[in-house]
C-alpha atoms as a PDB file:
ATOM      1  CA  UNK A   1       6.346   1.880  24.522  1.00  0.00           C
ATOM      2  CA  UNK A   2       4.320   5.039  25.565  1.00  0.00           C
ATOM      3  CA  UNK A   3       4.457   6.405  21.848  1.00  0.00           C
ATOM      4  CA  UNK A   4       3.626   2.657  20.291  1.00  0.00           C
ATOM      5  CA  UNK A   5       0.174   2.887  22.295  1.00  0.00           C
ATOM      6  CA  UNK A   6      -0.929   6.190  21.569  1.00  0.00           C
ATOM      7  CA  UNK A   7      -0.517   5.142  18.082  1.00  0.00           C
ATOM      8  CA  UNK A   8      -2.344   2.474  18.542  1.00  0.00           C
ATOM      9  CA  UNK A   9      -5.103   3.646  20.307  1.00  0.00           C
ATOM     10  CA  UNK A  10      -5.471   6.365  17.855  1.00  0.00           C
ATOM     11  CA  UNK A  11      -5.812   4.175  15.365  1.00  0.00           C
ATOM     12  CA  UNK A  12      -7.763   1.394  16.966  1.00  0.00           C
ATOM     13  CA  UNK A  13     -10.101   4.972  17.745  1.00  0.00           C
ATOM     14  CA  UNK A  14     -10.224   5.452  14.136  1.00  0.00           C
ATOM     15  CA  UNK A  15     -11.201   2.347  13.243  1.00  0.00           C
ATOM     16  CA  UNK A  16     -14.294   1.856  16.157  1.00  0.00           C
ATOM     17  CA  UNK A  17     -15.414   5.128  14.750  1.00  0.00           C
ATOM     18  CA  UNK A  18     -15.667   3.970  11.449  1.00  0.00           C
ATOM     19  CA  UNK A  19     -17.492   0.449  12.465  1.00  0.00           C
ATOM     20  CA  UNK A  20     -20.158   2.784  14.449  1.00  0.00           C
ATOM     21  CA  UNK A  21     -20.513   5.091  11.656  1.00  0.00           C
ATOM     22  CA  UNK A  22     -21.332   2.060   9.091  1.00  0.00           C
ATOM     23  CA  UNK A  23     -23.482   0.507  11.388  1.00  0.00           C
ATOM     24  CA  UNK A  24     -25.480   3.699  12.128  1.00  0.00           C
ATOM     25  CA  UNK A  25     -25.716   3.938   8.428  1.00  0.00           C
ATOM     26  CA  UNK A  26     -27.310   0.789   7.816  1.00  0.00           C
ATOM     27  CA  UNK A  27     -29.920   1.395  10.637  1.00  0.00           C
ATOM     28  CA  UNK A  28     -31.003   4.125   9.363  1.00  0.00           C
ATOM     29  CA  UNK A  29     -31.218   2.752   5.508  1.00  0.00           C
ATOM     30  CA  UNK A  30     -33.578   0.251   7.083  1.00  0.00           C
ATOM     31  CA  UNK A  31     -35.998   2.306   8.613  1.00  0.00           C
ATOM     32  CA  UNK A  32     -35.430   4.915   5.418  1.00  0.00           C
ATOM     33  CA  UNK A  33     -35.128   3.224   2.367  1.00  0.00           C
ATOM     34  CA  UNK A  34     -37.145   0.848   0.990  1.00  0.00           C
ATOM     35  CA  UNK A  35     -34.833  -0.427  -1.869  1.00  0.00           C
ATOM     36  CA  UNK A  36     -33.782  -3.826  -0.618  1.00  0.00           C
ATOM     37  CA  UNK A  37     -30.689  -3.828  -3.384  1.00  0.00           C
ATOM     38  CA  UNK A  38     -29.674  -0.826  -2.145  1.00  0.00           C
ATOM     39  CA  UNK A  39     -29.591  -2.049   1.674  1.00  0.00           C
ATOM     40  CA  UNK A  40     -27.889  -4.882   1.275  1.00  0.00           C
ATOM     41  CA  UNK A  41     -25.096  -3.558  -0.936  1.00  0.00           C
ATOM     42  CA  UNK A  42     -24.638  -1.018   2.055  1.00  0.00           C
ATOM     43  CA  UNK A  43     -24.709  -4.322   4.496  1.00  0.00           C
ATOM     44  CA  UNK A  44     -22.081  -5.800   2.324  1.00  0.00           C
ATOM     45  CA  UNK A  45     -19.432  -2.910   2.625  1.00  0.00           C
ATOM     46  CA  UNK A  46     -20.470  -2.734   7.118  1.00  0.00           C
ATOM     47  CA  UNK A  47     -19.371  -6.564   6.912  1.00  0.00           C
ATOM     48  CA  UNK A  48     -15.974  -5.643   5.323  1.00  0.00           C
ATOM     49  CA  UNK A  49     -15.148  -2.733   7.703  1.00  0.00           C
ATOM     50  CA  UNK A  50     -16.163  -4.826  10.256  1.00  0.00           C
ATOM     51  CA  UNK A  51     -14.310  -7.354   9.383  1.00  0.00           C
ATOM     52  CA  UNK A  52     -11.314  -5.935   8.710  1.00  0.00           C
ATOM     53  CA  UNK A  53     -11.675  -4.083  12.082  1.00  0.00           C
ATOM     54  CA  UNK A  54     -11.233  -7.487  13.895  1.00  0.00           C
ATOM     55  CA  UNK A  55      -8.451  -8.475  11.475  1.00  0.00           C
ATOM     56  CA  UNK A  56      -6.304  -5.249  12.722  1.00  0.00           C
ATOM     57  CA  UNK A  57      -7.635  -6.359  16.589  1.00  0.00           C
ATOM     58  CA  UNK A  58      -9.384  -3.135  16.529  1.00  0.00           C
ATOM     59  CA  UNK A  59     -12.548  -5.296  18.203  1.00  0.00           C
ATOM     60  CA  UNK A  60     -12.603  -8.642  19.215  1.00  0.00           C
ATOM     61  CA  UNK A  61     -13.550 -11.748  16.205  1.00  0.00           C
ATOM     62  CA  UNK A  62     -16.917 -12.243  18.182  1.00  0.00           C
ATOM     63  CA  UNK A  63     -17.583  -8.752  18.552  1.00  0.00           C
ATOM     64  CA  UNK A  64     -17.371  -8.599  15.248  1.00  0.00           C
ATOM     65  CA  UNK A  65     -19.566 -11.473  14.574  1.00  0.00           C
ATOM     66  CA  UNK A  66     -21.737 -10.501  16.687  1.00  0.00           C
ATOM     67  CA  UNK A  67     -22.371  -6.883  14.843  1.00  0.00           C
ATOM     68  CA  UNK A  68     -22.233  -8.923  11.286  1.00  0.00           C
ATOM     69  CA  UNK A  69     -24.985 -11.376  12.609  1.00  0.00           C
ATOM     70  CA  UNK A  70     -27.270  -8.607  14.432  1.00  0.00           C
ATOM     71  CA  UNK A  71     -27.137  -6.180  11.286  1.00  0.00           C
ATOM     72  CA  UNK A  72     -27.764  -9.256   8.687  1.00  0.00           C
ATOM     73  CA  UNK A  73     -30.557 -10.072  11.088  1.00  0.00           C
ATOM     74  CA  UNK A  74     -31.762  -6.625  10.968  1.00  0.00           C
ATOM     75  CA  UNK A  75     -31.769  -6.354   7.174  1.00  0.00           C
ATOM     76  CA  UNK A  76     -33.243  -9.354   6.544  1.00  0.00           C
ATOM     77  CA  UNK A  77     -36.164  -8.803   8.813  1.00  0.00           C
ATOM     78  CA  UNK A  78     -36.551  -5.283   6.941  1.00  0.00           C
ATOM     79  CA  UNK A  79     -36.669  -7.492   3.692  1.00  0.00           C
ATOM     80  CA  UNK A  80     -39.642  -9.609   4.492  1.00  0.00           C
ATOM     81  CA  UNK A  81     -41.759  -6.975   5.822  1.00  0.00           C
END
């Protein structure tokens, strides 16, 4: 049982980084880059990590929807302004 959960929490670790990493990236492609198109192919691909994430129970389904909903919030906000 000891070796099934480092596994897992290796690559549950893996996985979090990831979801950070995307999320970070699509912060900073708002405040950066001023192609909309661009941006929300970008938000596209964080939505699939993130989902997928949850679907591996990496993160929790609302913690997931939760990131999905704050970064499409984000981007849209970017887009009007």
């Amino acid at each position: 049982r000891a070796r099934q959960s480092e596994q897992k929490r290796l690559r549950n670790k893996i996985v979090k980084t990831r979801v950070k990493n995307v999320v970070k990236s699509i912060r900073t492609a708002v405040q950066e880059t001023p192609d909309p198109e661009a941006i929300l192919k970008e938000l596209n691909f964080a939505k699939s990590v993130i989902a997928k994430s949850s679907k591996r129970n990496a993160i929790h389904k609302k913690t997931a929807s939760r990131k999905i909903s704050r970064l499409t919030k984000l981007v849209n906000a970017s887009r009007k302004s």
